[in-house]
N, C-alpha and C. Protein backbone atom coordinates (compact mmCIF):
# COMPACT_ATOMS: atom_id res chain seq x y z
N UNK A 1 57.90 -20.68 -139.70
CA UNK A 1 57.99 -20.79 -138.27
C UNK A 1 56.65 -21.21 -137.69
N UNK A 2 56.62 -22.00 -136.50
CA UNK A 2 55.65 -22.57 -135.94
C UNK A 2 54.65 -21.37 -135.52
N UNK A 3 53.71 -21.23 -134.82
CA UNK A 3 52.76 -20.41 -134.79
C UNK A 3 52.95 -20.19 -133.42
N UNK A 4 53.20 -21.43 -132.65
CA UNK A 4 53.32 -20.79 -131.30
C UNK A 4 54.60 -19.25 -130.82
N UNK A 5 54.66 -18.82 -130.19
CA UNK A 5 55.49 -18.11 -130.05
C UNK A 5 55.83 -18.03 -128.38
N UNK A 6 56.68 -17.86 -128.13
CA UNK A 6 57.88 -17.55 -127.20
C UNK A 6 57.72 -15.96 -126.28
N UNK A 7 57.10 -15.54 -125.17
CA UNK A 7 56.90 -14.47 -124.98
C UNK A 7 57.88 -14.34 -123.65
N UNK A 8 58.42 -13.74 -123.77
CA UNK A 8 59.38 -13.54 -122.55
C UNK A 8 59.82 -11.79 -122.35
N UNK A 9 60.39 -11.88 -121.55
CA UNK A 9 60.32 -10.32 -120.38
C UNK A 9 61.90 -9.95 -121.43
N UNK A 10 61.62 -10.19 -122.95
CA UNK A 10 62.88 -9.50 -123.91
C UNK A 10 63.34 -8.32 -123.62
N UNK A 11 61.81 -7.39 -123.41
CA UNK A 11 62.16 -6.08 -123.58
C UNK A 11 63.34 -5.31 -121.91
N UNK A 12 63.61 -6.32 -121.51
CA UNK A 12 64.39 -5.97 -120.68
C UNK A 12 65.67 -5.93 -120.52
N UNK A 13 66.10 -5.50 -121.99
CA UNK A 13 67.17 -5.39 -122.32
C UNK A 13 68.28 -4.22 -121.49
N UNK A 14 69.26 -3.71 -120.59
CA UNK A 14 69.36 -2.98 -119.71
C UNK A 14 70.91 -2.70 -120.05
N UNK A 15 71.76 -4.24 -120.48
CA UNK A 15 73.31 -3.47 -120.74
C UNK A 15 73.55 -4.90 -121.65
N UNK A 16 75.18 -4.57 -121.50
CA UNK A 16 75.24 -5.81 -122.62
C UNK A 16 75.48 -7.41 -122.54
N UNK A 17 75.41 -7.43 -121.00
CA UNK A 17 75.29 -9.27 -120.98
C UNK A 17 73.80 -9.38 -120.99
N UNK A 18 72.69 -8.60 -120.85
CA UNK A 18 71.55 -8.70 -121.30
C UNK A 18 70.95 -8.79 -122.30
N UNK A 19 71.98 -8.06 -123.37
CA UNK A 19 71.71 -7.94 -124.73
C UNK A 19 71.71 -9.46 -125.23
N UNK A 20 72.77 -9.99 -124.82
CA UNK A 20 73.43 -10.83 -125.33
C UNK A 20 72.80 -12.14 -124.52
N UNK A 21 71.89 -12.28 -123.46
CA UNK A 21 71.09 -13.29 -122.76
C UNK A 21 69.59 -13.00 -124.52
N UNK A 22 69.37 -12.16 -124.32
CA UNK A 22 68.08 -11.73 -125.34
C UNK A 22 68.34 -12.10 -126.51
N UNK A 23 69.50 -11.79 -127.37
CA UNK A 23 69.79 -12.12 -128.53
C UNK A 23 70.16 -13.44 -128.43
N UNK A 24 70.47 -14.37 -127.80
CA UNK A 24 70.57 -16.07 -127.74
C UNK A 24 69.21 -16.64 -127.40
N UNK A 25 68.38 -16.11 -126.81
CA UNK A 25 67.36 -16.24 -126.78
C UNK A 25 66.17 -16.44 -127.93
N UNK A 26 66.73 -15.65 -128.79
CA UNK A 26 66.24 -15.38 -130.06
C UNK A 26 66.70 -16.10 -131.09
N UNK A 27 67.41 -16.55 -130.86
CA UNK A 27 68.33 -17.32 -131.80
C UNK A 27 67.93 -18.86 -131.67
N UNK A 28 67.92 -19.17 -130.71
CA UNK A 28 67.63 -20.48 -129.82
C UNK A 28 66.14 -20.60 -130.20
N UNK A 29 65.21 -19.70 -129.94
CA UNK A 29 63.63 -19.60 -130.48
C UNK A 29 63.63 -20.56 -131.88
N UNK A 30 64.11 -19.52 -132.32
CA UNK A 30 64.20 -19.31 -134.24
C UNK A 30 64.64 -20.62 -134.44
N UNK A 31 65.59 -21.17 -134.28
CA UNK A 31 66.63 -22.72 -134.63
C UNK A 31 65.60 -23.29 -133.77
N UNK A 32 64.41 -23.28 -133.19
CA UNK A 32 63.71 -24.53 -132.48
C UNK A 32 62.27 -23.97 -134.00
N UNK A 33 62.13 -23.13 -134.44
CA UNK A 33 60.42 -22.75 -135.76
C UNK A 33 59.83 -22.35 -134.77
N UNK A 34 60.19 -21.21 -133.12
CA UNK A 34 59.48 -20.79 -132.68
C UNK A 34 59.68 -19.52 -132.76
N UNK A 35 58.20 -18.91 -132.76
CA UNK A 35 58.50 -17.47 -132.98
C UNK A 35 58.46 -16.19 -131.92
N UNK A 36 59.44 -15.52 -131.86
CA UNK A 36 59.54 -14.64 -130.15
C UNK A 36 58.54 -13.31 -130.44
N UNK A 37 58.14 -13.23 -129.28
CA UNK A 37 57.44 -11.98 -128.72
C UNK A 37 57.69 -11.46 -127.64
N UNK A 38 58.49 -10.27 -127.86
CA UNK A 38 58.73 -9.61 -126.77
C UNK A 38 57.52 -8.98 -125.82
N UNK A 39 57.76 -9.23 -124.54
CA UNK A 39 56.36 -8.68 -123.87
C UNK A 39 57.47 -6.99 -122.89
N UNK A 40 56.67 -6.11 -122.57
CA UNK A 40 57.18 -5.40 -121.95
C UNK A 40 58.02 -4.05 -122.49
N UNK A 41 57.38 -4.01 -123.93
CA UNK A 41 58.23 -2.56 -124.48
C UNK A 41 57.70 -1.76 -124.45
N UNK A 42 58.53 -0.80 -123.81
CA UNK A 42 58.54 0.73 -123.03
C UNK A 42 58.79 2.13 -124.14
N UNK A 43 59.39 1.95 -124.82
CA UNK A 43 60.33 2.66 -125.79
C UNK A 43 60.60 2.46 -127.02
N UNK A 44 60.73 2.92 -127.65
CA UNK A 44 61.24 3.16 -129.27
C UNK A 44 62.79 3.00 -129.43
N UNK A 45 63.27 2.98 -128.21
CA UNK A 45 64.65 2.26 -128.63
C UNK A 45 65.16 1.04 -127.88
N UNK A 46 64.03 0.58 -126.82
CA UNK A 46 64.02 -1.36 -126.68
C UNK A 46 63.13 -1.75 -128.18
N UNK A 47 62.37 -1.12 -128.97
CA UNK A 47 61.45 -1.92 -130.11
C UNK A 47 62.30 -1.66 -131.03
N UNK A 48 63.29 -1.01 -131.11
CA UNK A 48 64.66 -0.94 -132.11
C UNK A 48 65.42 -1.98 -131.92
N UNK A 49 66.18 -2.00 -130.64
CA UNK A 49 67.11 -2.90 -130.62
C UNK A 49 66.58 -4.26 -130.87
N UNK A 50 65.18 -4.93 -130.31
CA UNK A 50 64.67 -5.90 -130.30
C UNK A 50 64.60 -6.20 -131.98
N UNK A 51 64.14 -5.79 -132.57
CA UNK A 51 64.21 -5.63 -133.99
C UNK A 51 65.01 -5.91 -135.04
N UNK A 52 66.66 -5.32 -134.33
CA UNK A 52 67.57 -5.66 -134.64
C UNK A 52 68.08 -6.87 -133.85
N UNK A 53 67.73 -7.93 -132.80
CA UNK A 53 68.00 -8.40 -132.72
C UNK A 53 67.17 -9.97 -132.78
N UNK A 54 66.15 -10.03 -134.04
CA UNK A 54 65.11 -10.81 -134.61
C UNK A 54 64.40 -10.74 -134.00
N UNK A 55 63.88 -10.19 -133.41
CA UNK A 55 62.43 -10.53 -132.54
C UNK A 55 61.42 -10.04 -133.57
N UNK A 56 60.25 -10.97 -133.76
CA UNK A 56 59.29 -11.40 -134.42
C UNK A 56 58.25 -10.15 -134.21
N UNK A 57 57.93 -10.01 -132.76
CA UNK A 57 56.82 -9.45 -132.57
C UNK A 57 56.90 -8.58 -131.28
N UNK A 58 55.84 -7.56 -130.98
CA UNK A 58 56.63 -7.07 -129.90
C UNK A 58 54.90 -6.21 -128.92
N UNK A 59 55.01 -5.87 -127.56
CA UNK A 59 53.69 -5.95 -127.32
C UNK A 59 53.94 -5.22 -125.66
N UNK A 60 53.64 -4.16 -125.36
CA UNK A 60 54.02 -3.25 -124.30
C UNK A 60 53.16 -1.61 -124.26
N UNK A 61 53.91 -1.14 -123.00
CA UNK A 61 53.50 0.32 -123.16
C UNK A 61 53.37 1.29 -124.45
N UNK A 62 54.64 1.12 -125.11
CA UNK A 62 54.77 1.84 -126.65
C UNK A 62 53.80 1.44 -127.02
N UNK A 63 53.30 0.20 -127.06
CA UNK A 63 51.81 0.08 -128.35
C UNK A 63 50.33 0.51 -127.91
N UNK A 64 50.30 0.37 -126.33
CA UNK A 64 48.64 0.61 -125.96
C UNK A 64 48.87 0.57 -124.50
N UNK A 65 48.61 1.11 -123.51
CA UNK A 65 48.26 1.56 -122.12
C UNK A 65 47.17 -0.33 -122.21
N UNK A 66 47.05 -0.71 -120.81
CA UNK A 66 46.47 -1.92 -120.69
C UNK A 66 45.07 -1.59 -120.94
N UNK A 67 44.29 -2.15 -121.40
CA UNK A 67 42.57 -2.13 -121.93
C UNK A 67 42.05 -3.22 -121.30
N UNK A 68 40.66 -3.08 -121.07
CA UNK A 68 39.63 -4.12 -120.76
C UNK A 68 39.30 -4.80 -121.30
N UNK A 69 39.42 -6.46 -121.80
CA UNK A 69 38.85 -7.21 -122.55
C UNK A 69 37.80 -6.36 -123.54
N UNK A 70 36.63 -6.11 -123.00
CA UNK A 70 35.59 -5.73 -123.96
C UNK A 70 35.60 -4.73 -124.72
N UNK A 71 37.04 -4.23 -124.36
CA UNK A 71 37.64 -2.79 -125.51
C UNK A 71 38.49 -3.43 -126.67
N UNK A 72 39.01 -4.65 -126.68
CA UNK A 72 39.94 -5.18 -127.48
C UNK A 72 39.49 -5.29 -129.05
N UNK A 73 37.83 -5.37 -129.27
CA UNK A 73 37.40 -5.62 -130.48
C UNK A 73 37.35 -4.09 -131.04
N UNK A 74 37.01 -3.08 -130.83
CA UNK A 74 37.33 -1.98 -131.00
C UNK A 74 38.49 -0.96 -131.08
N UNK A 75 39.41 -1.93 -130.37
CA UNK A 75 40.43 -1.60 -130.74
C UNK A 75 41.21 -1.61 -132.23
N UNK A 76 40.99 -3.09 -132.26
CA UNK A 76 41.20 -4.03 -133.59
C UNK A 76 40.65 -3.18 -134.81
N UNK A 77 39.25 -2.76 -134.87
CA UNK A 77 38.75 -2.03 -135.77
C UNK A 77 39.16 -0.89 -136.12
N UNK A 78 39.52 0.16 -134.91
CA UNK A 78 40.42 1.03 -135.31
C UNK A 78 41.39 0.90 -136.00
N UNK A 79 42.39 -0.01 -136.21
CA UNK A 79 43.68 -0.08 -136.48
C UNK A 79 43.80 -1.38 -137.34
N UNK A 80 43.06 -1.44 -138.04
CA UNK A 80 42.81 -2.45 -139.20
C UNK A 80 43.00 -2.01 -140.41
């Protein structure tokens, strides 16, 4: 898959014609070699479903509260 990736408001998954806007979404990515990143996950069960529904990568509240640029390299080191 291409390197660029696809970041869109996935994690806003809410019922099931949403599911189903997200999962074509993903699908449509993938069949173009682009790779999705969900922006906006809240929860351990939007980074589930997303998961199950191919998403590549994923990037929200669940992973880190927002940081200051000049915290980002330290971050990295931690969790390397």
């Amino acid at each position: 898959m291409r390197e660029k990736a696809l970041g869109c408001w996935l994690a806003m998954v809410t019922d099931f014609k949403s599911g189903e806007i997200v999962k074509g979404t993903i699908a449509l990515a993938h069949a173009l070699g682009i790779s999705v990143t969900a922006e906006g996950i809240a929860s351990v069960n939007q980074e589930e479903l997303l998961k199950s529904l191919g998403c590549d990568r994923g990037q929200g509240h669940l992973f880190s509260q927002p940081i200051p640029p000049e915290s980002v390299a330290a971050l990295l080191v931690r969790h390397s």
